[in-house]
Protein backbone atom coordinates (compact mmCIF):
# COMPACT_ATOMS: atom_id res chain seq x y z
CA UNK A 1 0.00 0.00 0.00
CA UNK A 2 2.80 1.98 -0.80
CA UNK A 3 0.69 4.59 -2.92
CA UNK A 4 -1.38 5.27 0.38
CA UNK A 5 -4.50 3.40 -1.91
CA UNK A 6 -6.67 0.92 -0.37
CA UNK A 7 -7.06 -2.35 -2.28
CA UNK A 8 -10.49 -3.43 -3.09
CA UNK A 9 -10.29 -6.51 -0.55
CA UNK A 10 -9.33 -3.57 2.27
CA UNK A 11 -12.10 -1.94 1.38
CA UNK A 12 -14.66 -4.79 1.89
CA UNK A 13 -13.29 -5.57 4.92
CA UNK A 14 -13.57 -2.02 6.50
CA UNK A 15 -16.70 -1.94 5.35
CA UNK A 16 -17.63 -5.10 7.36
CA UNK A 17 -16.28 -3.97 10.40
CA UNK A 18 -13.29 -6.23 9.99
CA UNK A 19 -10.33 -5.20 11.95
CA UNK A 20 -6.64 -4.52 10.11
CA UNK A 21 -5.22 -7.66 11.78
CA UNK A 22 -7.02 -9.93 9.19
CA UNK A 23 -4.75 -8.33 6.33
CA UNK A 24 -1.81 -9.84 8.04
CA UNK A 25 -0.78 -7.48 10.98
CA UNK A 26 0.29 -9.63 13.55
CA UNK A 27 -1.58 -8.76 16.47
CA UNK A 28 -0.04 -11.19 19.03
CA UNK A 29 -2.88 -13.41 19.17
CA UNK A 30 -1.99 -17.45 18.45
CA UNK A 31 -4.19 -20.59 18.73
CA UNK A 32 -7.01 -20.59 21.90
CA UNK A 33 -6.81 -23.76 24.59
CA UNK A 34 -10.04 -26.17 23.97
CA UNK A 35 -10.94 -27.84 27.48
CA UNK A 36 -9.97 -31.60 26.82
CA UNK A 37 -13.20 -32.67 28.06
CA UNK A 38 -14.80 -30.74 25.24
CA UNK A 39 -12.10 -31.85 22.19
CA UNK A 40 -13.05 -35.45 22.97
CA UNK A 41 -16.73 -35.50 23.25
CA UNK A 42 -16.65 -33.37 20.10
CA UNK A 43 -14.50 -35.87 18.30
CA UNK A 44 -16.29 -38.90 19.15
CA UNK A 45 -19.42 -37.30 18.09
CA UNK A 46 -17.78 -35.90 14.36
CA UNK A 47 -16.46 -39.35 13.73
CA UNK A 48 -19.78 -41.18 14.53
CA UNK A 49 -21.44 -39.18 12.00
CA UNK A 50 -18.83 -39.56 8.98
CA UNK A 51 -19.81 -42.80 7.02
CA UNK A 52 -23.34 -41.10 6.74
CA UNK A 53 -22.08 -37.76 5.78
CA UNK A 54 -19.32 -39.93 3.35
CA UNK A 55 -22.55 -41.67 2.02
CA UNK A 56 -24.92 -38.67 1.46
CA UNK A 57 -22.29 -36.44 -0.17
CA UNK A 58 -21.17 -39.41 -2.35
CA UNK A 59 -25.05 -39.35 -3.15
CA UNK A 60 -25.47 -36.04 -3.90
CA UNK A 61 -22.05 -35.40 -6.32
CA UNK A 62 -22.75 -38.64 -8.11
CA UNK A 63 -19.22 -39.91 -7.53
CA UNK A 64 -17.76 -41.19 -4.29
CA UNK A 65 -16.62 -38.71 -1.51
CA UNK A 66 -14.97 -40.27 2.11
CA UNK A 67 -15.19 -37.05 4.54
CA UNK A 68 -12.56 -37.19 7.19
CA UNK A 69 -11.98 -35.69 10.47
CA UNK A 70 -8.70 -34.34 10.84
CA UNK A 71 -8.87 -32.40 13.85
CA UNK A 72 -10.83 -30.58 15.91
CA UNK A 73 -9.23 -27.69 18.35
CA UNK A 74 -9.55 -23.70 19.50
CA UNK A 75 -8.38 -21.05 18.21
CA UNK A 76 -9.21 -17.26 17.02
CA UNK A 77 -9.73 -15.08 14.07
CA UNK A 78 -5.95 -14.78 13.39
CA UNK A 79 -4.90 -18.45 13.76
CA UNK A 80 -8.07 -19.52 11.39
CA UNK A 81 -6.79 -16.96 8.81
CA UNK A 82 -3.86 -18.41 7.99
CA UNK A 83 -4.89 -21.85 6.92
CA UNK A 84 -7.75 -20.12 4.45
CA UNK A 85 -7.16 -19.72 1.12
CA UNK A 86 -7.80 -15.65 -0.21
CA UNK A 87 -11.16 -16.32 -1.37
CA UNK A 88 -13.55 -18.58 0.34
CA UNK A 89 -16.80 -19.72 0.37
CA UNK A 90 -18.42 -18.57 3.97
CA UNK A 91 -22.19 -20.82 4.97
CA UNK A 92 -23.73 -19.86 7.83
CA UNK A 93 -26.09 -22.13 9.49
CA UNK A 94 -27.02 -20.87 12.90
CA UNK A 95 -28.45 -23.20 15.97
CA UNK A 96 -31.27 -21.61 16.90
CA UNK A 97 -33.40 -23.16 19.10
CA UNK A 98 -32.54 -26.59 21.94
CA UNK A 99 -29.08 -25.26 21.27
CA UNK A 100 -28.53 -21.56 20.67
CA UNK A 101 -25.04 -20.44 18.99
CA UNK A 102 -22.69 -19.31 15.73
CA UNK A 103 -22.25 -21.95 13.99
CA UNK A 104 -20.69 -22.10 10.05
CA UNK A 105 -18.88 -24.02 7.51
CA UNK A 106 -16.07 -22.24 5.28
CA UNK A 107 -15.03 -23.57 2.11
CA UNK A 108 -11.56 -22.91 0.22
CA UNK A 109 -12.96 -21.07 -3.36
CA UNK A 110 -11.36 -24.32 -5.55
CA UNK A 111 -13.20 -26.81 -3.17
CA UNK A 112 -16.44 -25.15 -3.04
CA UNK A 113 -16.50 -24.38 -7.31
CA UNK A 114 -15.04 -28.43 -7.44
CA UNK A 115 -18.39 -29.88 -5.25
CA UNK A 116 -20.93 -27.48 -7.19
CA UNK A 117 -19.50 -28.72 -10.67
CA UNK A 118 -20.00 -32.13 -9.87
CA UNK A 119 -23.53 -31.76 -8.47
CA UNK A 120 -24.27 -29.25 -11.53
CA UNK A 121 -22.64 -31.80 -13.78
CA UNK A 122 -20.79 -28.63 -15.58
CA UNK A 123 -16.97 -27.61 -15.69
CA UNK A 124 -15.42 -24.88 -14.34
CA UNK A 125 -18.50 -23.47 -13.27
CA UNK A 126 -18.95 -19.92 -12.14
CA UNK A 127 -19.80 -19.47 -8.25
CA UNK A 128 -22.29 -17.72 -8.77
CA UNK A 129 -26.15 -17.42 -6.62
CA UNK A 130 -27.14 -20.90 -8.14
CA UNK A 131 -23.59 -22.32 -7.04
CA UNK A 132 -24.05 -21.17 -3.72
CA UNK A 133 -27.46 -22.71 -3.33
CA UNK A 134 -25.53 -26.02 -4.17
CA UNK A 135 -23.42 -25.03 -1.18
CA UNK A 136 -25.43 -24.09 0.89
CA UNK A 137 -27.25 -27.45 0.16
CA UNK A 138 -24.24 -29.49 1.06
CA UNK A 139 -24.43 -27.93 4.60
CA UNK A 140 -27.60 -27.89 5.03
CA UNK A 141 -27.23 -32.31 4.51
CA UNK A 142 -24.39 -31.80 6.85
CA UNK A 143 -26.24 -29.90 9.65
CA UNK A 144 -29.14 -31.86 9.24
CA UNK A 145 -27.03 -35.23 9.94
CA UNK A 146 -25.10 -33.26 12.97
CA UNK A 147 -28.79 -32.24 14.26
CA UNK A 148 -30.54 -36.03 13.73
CA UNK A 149 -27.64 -37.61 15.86
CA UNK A 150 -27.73 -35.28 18.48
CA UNK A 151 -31.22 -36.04 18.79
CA UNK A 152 -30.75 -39.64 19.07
CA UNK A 153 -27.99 -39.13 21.77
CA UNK A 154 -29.18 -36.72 24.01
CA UNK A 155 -33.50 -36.73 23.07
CA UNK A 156 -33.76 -33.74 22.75
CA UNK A 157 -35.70 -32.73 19.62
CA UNK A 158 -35.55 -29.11 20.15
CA UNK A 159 -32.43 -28.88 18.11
CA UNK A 160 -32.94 -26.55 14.78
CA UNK A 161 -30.84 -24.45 12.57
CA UNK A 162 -31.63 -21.51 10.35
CA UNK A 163 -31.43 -21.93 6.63
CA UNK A 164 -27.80 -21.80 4.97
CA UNK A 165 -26.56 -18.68 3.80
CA UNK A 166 -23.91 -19.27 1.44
CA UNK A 167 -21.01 -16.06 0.26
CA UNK A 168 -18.09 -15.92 -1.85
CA UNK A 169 -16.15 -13.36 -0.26
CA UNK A 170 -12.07 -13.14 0.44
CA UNK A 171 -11.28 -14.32 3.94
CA UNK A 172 -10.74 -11.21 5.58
CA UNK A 173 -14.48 -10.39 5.22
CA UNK A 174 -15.79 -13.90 6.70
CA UNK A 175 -18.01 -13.12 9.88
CA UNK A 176 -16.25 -15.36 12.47
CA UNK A 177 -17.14 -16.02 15.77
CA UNK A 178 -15.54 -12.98 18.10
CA UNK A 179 -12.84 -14.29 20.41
CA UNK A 180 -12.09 -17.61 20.94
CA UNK A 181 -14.16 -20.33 18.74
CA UNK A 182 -13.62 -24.25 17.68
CA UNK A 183 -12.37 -25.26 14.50
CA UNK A 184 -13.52 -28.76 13.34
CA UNK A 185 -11.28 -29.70 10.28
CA UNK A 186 -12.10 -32.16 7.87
CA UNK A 187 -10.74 -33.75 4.16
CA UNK A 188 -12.83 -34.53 1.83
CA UNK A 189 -11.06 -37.17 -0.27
CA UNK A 190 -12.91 -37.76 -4.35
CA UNK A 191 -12.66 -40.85 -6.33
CA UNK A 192 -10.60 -39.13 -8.54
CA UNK A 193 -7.73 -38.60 -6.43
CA UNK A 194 -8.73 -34.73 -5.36
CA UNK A 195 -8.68 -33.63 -1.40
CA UNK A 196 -10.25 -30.76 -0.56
CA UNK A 197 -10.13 -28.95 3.09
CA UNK A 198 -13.14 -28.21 4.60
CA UNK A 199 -13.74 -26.24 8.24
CA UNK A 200 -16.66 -26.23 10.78
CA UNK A 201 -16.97 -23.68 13.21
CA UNK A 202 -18.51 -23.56 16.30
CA UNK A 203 -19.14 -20.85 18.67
CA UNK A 204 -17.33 -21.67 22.00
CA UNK A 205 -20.56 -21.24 24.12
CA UNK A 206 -22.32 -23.63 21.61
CA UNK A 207 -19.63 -26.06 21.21
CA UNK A 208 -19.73 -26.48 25.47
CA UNK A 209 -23.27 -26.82 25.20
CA UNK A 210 -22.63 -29.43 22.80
CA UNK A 211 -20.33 -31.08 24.58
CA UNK A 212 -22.31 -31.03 27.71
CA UNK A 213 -25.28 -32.57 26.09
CA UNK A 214 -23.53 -35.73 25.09
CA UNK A 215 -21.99 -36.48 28.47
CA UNK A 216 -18.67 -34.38 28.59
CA UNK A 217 -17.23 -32.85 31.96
CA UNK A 218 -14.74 -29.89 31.16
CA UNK A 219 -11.86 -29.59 33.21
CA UNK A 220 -13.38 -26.37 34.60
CA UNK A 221 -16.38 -27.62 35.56
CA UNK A 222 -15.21 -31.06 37.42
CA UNK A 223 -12.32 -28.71 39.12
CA UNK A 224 -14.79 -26.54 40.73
CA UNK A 225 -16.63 -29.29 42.19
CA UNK A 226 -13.66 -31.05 43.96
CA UNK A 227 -12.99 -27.32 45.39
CA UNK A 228 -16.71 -27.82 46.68
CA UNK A 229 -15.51 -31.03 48.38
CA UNK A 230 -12.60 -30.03 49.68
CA UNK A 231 -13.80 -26.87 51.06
CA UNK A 232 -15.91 -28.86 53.03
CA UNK A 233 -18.96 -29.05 51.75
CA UNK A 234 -21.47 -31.22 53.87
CA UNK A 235 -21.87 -35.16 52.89
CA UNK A 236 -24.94 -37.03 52.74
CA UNK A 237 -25.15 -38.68 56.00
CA UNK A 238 -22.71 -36.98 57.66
CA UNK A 239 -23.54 -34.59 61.17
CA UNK A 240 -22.14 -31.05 60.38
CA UNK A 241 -19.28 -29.83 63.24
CA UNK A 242 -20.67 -28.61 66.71
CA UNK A 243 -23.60 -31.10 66.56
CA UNK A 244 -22.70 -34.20 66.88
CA UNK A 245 -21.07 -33.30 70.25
CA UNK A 246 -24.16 -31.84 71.58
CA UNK A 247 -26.58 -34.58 70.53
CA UNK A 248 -24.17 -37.59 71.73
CA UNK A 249 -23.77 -35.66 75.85
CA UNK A 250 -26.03 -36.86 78.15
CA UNK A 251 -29.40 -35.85 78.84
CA UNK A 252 -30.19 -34.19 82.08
CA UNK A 253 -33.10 -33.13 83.89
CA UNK A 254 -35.66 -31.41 81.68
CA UNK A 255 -34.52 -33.33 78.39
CA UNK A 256 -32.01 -31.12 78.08
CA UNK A 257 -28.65 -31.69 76.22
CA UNK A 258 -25.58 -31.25 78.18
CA UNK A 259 -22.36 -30.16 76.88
CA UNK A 260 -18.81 -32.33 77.21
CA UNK A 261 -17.80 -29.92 80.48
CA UNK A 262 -21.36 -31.33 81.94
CA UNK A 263 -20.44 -35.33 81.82
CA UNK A 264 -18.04 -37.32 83.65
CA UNK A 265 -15.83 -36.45 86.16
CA UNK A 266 -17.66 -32.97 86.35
CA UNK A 267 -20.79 -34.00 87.32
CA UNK A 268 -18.68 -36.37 90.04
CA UNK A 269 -17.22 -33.17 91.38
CA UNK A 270 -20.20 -30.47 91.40
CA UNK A 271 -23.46 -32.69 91.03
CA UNK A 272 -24.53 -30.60 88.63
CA UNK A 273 -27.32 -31.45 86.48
CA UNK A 274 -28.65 -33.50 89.19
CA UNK A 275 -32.09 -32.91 91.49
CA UNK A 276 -32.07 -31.94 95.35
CA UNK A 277 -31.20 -34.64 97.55
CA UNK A 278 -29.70 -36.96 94.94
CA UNK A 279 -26.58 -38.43 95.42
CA UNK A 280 -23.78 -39.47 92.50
CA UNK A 281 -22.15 -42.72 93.17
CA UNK A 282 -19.85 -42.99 90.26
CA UNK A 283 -19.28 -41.80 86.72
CA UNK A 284 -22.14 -42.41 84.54
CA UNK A 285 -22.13 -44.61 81.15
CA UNK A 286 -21.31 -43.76 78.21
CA UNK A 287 -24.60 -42.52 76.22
CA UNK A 288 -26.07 -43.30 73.05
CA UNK A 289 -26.72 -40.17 70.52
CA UNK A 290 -29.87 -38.74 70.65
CA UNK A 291 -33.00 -39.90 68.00
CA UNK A 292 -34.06 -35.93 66.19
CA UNK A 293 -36.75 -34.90 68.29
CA UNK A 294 -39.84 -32.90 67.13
CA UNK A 295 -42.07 -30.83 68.93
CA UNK A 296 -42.96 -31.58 72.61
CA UNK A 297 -40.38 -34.04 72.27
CA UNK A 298 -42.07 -36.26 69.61
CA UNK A 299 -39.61 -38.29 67.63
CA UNK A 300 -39.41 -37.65 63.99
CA UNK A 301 -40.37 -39.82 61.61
CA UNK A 302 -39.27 -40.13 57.56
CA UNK A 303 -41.72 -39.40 55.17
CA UNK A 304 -43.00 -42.09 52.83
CA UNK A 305 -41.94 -41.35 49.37
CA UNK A 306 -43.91 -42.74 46.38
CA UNK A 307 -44.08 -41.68 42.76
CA UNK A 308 -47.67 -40.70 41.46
CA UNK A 309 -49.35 -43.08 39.80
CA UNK A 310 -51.06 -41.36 36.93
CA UNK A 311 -53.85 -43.51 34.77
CA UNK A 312 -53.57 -43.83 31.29
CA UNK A 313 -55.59 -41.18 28.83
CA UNK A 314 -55.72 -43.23 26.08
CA UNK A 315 -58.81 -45.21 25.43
CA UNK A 316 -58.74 -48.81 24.99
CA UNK A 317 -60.21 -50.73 22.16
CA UNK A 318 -63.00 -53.40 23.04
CA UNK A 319 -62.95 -56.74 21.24
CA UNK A 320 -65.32 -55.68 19.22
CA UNK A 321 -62.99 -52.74 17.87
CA UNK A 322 -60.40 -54.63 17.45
CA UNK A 323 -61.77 -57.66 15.27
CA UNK A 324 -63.32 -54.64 12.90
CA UNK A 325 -59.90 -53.29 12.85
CA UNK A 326 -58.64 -56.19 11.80
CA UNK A 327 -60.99 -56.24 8.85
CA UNK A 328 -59.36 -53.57 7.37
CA UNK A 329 -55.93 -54.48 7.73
CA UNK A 330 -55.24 -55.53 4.00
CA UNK A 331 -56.45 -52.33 2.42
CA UNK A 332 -53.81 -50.03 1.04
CA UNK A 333 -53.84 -46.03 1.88
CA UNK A 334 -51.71 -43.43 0.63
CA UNK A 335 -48.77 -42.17 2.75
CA UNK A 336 -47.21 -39.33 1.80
CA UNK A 337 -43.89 -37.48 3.56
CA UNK A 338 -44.43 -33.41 3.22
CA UNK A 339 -40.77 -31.72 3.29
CA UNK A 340 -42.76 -28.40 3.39
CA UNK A 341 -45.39 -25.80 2.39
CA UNK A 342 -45.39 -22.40 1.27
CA UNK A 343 -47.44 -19.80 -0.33
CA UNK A 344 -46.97 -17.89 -3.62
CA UNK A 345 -48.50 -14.96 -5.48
CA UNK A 346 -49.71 -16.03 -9.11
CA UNK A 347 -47.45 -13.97 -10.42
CA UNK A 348 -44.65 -15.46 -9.17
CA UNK A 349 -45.60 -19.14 -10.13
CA UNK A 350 -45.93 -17.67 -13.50
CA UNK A 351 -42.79 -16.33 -13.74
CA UNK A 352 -40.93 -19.61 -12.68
CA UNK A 353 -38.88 -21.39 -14.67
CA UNK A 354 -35.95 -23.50 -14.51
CA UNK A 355 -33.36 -22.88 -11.63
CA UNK A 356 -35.97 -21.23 -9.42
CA UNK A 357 -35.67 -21.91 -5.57
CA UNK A 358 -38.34 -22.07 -3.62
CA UNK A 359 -38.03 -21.83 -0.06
CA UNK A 360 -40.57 -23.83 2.53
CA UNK A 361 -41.60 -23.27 5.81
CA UNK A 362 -39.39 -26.04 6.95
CA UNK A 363 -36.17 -25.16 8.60
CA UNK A 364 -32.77 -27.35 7.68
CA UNK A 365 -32.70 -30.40 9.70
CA UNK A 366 -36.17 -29.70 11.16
CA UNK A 367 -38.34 -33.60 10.92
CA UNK A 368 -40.66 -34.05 7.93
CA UNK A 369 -44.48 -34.62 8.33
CA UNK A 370 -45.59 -38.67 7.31
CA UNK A 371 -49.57 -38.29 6.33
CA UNK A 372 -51.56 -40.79 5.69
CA UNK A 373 -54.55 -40.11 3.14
CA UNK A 374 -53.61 -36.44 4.13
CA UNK A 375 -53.73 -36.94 8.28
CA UNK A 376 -50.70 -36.10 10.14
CA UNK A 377 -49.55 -39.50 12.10
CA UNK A 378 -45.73 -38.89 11.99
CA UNK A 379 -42.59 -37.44 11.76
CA UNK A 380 -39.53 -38.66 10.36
CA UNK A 381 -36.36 -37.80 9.21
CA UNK A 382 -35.15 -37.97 5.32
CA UNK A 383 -32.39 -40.73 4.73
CA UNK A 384 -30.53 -42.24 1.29
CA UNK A 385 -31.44 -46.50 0.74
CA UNK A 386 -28.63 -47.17 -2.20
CA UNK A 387 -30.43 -44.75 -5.03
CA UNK A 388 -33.80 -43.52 -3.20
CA UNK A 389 -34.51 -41.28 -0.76
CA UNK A 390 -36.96 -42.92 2.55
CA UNK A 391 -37.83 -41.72 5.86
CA UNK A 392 -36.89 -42.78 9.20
CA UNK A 393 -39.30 -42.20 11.62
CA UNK A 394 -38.81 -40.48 14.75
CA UNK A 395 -42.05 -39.53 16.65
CA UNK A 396 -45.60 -40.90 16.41
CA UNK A 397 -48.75 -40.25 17.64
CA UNK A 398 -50.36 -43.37 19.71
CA UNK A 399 -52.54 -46.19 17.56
CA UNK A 400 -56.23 -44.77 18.80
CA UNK A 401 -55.11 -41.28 18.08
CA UNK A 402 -54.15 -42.05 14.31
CA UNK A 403 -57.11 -43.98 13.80
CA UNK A 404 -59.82 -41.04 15.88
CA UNK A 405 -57.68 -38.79 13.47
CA UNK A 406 -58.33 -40.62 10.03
CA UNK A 407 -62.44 -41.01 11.09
């Protein structure tokens, strides 16, 4: 910048908000620690989702494509910079809802216009809006394999994501996570000998949560509670200091407690605790501690615990239902699996035409709705059987309520 110019990239970048050290100012900043805890459960989870991801992008480019995991650690804006080629193709796909955080996928420019030429069957194709649908596609069949196996591990079927938003921008203007983040890294290996990089990144709040979910204990988090312990926090069963004394001294007149100066050789000496006229003729025994008392001296007794018993609120089916059912049981119906709906002016279904995108009211990863003869009785999620697409299902409504539902 020697003519005191700014360059167009410079430009872009300032006009995102991006700060000078993404054009290569060092800045002092270097790789971010990722709690152990977190790096693992993250890994395991990646690499149980790979020969599904392998399978569905092998599906979807018409040639076969092995993802690997090749890492997956913390770091910042500066570190992530380095390994990114000048241009890139940036997807954001947000968690929105049963986990909340930044979450994206950045593509090196050659390995993003390499995927959309093979799934546009067409050579060095431009990467252009339709391109980046492709892309944006891709991740959204990522996500949406991520989402459905967190929901098998953890049940929680909460999880969505908001629709990818693919851009083909140089590095310095991709909106990272601020501060610290994780970087999943992955290969994608082709048939034909090509490897392309690939990064996922992951909000450091979301990637905890994550973490969390399927069972991880962060360093932080398992370190605090031994401090708990150690600090001498009270154990189940155990008689906090100062009572235990009181409640094992003997008992004198009254039914009250006496201290340790009250027992023993003490009460030899003054005959305290004793009534007028009564004489001590030797130390007295050793005394067993105390039952809790109540009020007016009542012992206290330990609540019966038992779970509620609730009864069932779905109807049962006489005999008589059931052998009509069964009457019926050969006779095909129509099932149908809905990815979405939406709603158009006429105008703009007459002015479709090839390479329009239509967007649904479905969010990525969200479960698809299984009707039968139009009536909601399912939902599912979509999966690849060798060269057709199928549902799995994943929630349904009980038998009586399909059927009162179908009437």
């Amino acid at each position: 910048m020697s003519d005191g110019a700014l360059s167009q990239d410079e430009i872009d970048a300032l006009l995102a908000g991006v700060d000078s050290s993404s054009f290569g100012i060092p800045s002092g900043g270097g790789s971010a620690s990722l709690d152990e805890g977190v790096r693992s459960a993250l890994q395991d989870f990646i690499t149980g989702t790979l020969p599904t991801q392998s399978s569905n992008l092998s599906m979807m480019t018409g040639t076969t494509v092995s993802l690997q995991l090749t890492g997956v650690d913390g770091t910042n804006r500066e570190a992530f910079l380095q390994k990114v080629t000048d241009m890139a193709v940036a997807v954001k796909v947000d968690f929105t809802a049963g986990l909340s955080g930044e979450h994206m996928f950045v593509f090196p420019e050659e390995g993003a216009r390499k995927i959309a030429s093979l799934m546009n069957h067409e050579e060095n194709i431009e990467l252009d809006d339709m391109a980046l649908s492709v892309i944006g596609e891709v991740v959204s069949q990522i996500t949406g394999t991520q989402i459905t196996a967190l929901t098998e591990k953890t049940g929680n079927k909460t999880i969505t994501s908001t629709s990818p938003d693919a851009t083909h921008v140089p590095k310095a203007v991709v909106a990272l996570p601020a501060g610290d983040f994780v970087r999943i890294s992955y290969t994608m290996k082709f048939s034909d000998g090509v490897e392309i990089p690939l990064w996922e990144v992951l909000g450091m709040s979301v990637a905890t949560a994550i973490a969390s979910s399927l069972g991880a204990s962060p360093r932080a988090t398992a370190g605090a509670a031994m401090g708990m312990m150690g600090m001498g926090a009270p154990v189940a069963g155990a008689v906090p200091p100062g009572i235990g004394g009181s409640m094992a001294s003997p008992v004198g007149a009254g039914g009250m407690a006496m201290g340790p100066a009250m027992t023993g050789g003490a009460m030899a000496q003054g005959g305290y605790g004793m009534m007028p006229g009564q004489a001590m003729f030797g130390p007295m025994p050793a005394q067993q501690p105390m039952p809790a008392m109540g009020a007016y001296g009542a012992p206290l007794q330990t609540p019966s615990v038992q779970p509620v018993q609730f009864p069932s609120l779905t109807p049962q089916m006489g005999p008589a239902e059931q052998g009509n059912i069964g009457l019926i049981m050969d006779v095909y119906m129509e099932l149908t699996v809905e990815l979405g709906r939406t709603k158009k002016l006429i105008k703009e279904i007459l002015g479709m035409g090839e390479g329009t995108i239509i967007e649904l009211d479905k969010l990525a990863g969200e479960p698809v709705d299984i009707l039968v003869n139009h009536k909601l009785i399912a939902k599912g999620e979509v999966v690849v059987i060798d060269e057709n697409f199928g549902v799995r299902v994943t929630e349904i409504v009980s038998p009586m309520e399909r059927m009162s539902d179908m009437g």
